[in-house]
C-alpha atoms as a PDB file:
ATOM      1  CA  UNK A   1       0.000   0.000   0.000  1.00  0.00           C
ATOM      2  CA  UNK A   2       1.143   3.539  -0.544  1.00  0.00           C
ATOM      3  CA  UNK A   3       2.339   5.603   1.865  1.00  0.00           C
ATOM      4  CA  UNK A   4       0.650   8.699   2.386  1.00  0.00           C
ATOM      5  CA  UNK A   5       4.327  10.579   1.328  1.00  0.00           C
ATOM      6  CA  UNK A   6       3.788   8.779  -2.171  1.00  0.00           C
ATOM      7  CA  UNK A   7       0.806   9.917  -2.441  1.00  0.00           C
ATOM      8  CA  UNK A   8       1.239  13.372  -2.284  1.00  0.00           C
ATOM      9  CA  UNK A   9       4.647  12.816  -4.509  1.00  0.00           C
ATOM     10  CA  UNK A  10       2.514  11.948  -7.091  1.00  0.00           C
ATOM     11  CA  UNK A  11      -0.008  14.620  -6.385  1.00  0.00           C
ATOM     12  CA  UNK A  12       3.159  16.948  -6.741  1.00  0.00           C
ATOM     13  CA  UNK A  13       4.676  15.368  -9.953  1.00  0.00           C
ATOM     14  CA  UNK A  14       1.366  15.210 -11.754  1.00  0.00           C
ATOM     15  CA  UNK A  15       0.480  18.971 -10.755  1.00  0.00           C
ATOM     16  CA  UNK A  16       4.078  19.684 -12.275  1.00  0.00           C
ATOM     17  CA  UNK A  17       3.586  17.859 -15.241  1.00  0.00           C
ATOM     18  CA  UNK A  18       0.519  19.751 -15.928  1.00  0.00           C
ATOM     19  CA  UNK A  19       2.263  23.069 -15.197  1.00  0.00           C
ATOM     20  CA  UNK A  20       5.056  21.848 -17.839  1.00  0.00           C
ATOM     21  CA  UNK A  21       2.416  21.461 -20.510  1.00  0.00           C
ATOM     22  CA  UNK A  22       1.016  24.993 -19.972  1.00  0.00           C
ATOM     23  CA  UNK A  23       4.192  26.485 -19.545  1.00  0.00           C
ATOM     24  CA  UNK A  24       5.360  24.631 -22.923  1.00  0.00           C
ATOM     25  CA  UNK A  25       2.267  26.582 -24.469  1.00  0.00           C
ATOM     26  CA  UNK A  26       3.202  29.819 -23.068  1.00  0.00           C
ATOM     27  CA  UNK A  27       7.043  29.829 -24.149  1.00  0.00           C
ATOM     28  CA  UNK A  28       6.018  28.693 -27.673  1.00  0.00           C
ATOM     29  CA  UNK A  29       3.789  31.570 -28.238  1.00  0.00           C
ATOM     30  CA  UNK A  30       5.912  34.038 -26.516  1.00  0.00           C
ATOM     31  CA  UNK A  31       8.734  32.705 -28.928  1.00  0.00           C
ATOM     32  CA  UNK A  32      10.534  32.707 -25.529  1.00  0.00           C
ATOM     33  CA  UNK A  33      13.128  29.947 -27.139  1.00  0.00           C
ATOM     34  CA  UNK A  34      15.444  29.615 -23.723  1.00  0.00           C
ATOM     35  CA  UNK A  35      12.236  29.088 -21.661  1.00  0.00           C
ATOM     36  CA  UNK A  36      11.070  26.700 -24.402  1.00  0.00           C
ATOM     37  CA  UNK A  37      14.781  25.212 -23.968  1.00  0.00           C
ATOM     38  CA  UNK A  38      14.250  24.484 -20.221  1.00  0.00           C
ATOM     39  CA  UNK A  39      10.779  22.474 -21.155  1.00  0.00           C
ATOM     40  CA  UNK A  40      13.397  19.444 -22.890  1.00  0.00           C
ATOM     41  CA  UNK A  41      15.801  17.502 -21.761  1.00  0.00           C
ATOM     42  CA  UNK A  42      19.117  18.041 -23.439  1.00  0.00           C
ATOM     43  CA  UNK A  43      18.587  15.002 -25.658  1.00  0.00           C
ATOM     44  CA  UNK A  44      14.840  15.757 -25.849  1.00  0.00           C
ATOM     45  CA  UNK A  45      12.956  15.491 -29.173  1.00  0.00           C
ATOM     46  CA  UNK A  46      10.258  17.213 -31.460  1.00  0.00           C
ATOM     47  CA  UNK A  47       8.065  15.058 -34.111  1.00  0.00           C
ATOM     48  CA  UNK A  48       5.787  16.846 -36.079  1.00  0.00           C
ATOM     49  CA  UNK A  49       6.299  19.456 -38.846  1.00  0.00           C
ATOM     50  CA  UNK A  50      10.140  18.128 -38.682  1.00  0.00           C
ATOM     51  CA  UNK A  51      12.209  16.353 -36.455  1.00  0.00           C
ATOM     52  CA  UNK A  52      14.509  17.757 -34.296  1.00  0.00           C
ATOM     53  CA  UNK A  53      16.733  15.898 -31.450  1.00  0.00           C
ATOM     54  CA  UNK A  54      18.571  17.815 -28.939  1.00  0.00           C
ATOM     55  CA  UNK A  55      19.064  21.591 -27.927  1.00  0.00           C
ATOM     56  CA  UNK A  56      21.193  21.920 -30.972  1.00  0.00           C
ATOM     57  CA  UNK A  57      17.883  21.041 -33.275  1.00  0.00           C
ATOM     58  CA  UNK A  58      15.009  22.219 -31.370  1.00  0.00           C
ATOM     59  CA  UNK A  59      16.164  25.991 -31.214  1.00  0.00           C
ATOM     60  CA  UNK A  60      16.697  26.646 -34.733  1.00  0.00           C
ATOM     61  CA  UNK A  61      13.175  24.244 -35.770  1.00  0.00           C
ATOM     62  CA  UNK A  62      10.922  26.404 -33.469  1.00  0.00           C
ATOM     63  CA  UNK A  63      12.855  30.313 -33.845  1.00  0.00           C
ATOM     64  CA  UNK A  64      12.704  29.285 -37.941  1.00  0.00           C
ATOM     65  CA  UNK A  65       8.859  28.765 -37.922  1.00  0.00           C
ATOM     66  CA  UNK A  66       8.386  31.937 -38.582  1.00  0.00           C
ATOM     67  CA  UNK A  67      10.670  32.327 -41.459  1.00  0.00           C
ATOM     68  CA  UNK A  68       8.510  28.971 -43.240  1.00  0.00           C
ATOM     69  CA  UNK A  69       5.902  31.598 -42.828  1.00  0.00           C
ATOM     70  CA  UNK A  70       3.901  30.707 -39.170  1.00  0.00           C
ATOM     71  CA  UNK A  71       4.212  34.043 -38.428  1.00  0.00           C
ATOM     72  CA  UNK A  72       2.146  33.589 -34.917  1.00  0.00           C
ATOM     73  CA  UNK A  73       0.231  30.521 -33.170  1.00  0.00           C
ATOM     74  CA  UNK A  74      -2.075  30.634 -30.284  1.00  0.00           C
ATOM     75  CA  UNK A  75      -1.582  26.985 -28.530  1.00  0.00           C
ATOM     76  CA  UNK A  76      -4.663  25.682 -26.884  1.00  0.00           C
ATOM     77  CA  UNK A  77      -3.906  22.317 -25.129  1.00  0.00           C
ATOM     78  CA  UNK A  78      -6.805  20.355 -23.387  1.00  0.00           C
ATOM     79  CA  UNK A  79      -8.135  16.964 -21.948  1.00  0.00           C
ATOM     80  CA  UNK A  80      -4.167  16.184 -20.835  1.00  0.00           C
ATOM     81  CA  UNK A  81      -4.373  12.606 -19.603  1.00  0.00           C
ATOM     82  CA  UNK A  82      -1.473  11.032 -17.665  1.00  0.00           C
ATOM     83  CA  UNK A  83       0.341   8.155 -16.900  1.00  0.00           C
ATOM     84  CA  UNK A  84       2.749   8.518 -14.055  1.00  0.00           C
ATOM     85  CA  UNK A  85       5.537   5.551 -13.511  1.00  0.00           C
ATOM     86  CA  UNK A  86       8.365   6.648 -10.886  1.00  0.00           C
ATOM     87  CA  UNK A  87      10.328   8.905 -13.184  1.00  0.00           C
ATOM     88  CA  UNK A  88       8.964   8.733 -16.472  1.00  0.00           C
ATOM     89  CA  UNK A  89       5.509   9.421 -17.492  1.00  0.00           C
ATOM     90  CA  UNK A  90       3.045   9.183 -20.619  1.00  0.00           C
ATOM     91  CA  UNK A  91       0.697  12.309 -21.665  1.00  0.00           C
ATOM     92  CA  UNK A  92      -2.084  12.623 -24.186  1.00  0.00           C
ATOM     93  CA  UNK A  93      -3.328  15.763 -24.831  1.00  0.00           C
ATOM     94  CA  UNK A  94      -5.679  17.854 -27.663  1.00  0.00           C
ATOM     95  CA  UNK A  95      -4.686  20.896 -29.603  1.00  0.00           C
ATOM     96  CA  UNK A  96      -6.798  23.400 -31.264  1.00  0.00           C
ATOM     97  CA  UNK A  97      -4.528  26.333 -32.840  1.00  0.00           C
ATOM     98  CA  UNK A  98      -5.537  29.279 -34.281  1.00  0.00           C
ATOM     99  CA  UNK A  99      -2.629  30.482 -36.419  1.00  0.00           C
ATOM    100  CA  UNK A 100      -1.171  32.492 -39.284  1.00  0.00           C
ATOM    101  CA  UNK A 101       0.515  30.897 -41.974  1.00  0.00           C
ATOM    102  CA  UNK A 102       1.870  33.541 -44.815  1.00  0.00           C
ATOM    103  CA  UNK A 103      -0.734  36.200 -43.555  1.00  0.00           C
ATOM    104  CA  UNK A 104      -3.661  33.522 -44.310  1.00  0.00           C
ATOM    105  CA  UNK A 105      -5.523  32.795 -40.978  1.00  0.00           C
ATOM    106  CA  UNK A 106      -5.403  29.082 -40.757  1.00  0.00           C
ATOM    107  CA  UNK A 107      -6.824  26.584 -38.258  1.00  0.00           C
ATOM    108  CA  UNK A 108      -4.856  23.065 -36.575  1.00  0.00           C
ATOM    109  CA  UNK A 109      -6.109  20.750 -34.749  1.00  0.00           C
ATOM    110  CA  UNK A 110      -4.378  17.220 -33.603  1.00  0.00           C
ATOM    111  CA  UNK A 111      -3.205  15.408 -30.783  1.00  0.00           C
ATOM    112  CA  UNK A 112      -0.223  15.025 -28.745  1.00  0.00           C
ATOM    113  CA  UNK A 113       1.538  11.981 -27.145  1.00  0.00           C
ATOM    114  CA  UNK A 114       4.634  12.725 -25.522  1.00  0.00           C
ATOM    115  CA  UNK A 115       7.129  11.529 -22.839  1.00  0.00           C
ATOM    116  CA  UNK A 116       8.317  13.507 -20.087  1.00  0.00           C
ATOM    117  CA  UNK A 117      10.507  12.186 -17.241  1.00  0.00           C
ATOM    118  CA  UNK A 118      12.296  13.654 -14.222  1.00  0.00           C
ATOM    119  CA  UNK A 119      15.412  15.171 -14.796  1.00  0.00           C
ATOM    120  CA  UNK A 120      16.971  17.223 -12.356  1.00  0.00           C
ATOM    121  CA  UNK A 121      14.702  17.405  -9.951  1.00  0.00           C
ATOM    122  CA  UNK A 122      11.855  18.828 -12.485  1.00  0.00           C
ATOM    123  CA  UNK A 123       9.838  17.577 -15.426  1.00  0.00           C
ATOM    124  CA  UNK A 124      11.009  18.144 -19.167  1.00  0.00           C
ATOM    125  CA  UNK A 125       9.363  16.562 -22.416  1.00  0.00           C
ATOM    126  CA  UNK A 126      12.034  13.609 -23.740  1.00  0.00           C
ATOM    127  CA  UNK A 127      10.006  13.931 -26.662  1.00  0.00           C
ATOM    128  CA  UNK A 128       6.964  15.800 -28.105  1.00  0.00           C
ATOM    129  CA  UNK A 129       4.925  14.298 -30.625  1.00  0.00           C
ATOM    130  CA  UNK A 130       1.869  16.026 -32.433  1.00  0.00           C
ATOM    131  CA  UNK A 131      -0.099  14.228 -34.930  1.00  0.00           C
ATOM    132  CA  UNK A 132      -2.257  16.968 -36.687  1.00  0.00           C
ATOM    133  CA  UNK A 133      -6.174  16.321 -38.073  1.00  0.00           C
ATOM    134  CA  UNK A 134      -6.055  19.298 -39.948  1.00  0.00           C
ATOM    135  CA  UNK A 135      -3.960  22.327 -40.842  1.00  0.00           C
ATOM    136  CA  UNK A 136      -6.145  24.306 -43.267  1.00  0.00           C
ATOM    137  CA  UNK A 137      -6.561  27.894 -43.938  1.00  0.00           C
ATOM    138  CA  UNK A 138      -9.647  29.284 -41.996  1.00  0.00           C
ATOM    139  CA  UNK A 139     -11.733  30.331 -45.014  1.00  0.00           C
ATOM    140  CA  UNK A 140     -11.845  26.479 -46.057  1.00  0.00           C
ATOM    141  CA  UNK A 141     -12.785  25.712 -43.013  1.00  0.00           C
ATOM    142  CA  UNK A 142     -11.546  21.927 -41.682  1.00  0.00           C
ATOM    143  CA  UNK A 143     -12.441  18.652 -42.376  1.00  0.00           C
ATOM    144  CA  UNK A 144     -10.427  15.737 -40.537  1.00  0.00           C
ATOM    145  CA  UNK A 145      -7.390  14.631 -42.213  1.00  0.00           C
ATOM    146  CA  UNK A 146      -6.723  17.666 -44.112  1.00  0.00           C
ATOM    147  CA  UNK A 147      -3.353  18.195 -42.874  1.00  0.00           C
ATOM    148  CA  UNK A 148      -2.627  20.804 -45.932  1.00  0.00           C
ATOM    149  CA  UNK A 149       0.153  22.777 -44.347  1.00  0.00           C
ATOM    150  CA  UNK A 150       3.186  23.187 -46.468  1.00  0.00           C
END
């Protein structure tokens, strides 16, 4: 049986888990690159428009968005479930994000799976995964599995 101390740990790690996912958001649309930095582990990964592995990668992918032409991005992250073993845990989440892609409003929507683990003393992402529905311009409106972005 758990003690009551490993109960609240895991109280405490999932509350900090959840504050890593909306602090993650926050960073990202702030373009606030070292605070998006601190979300990964030094090894941590991206999947998703690209792939990027490691400090090295993930600065350049997310500061060069903007010159593909996503200009700005307004992450909404919801219905975050998780799965907490020891050190290491699971997370599903949903994504809605209104955006602008080339000065087109566009619309995204898809889901996230990602692994996040302890690492010294605090939670970062090992590696980010988001698998979109759709990535349309707004006037077209969206339809699943439209994943038009360039």
């Amino acid at each position: 049986m758990n003690t009551l101390e490993d109960r609240l740990r895991r109280l405490e790690d999932l509350e900090a888990i959840r504050a890593l996912d909306a602090r993650y958001t926050r960073v990202l649309d702030a373009n606030d690159w070292d605070g998006l930095m601190d979300c990964f582990t030094p090894d941590g990964e991206f999947h998703g428009l690209d792939h990027a592995k490691g400090h090295d990668e993930l600065r350049p992918f997310f500061a060069g968005l903007a010159a593909g032409g996503l200009t700005e991005f307004w992450h909404h992250v919801s219905n975050l479930e998780i799965d907490l073993d020891g050190d290491t845990a699971r997370l599903r989440s949903l994504l809605w994000q209104p955006c602008v892609q080339n000065g087109e409003p566009y619309v995204a929507a898809g889901r996230y799976t990602d692994v996040v683990v302890r690492d010294g003393g605090q939670w970062r992402y090992r590696s980010r995964t988001i698998d979109f529905s759709y990535f349309v311009p707004l006037a077209q409106g969206w339809k699943p599995g439209a994943a038009t972005r360039p």
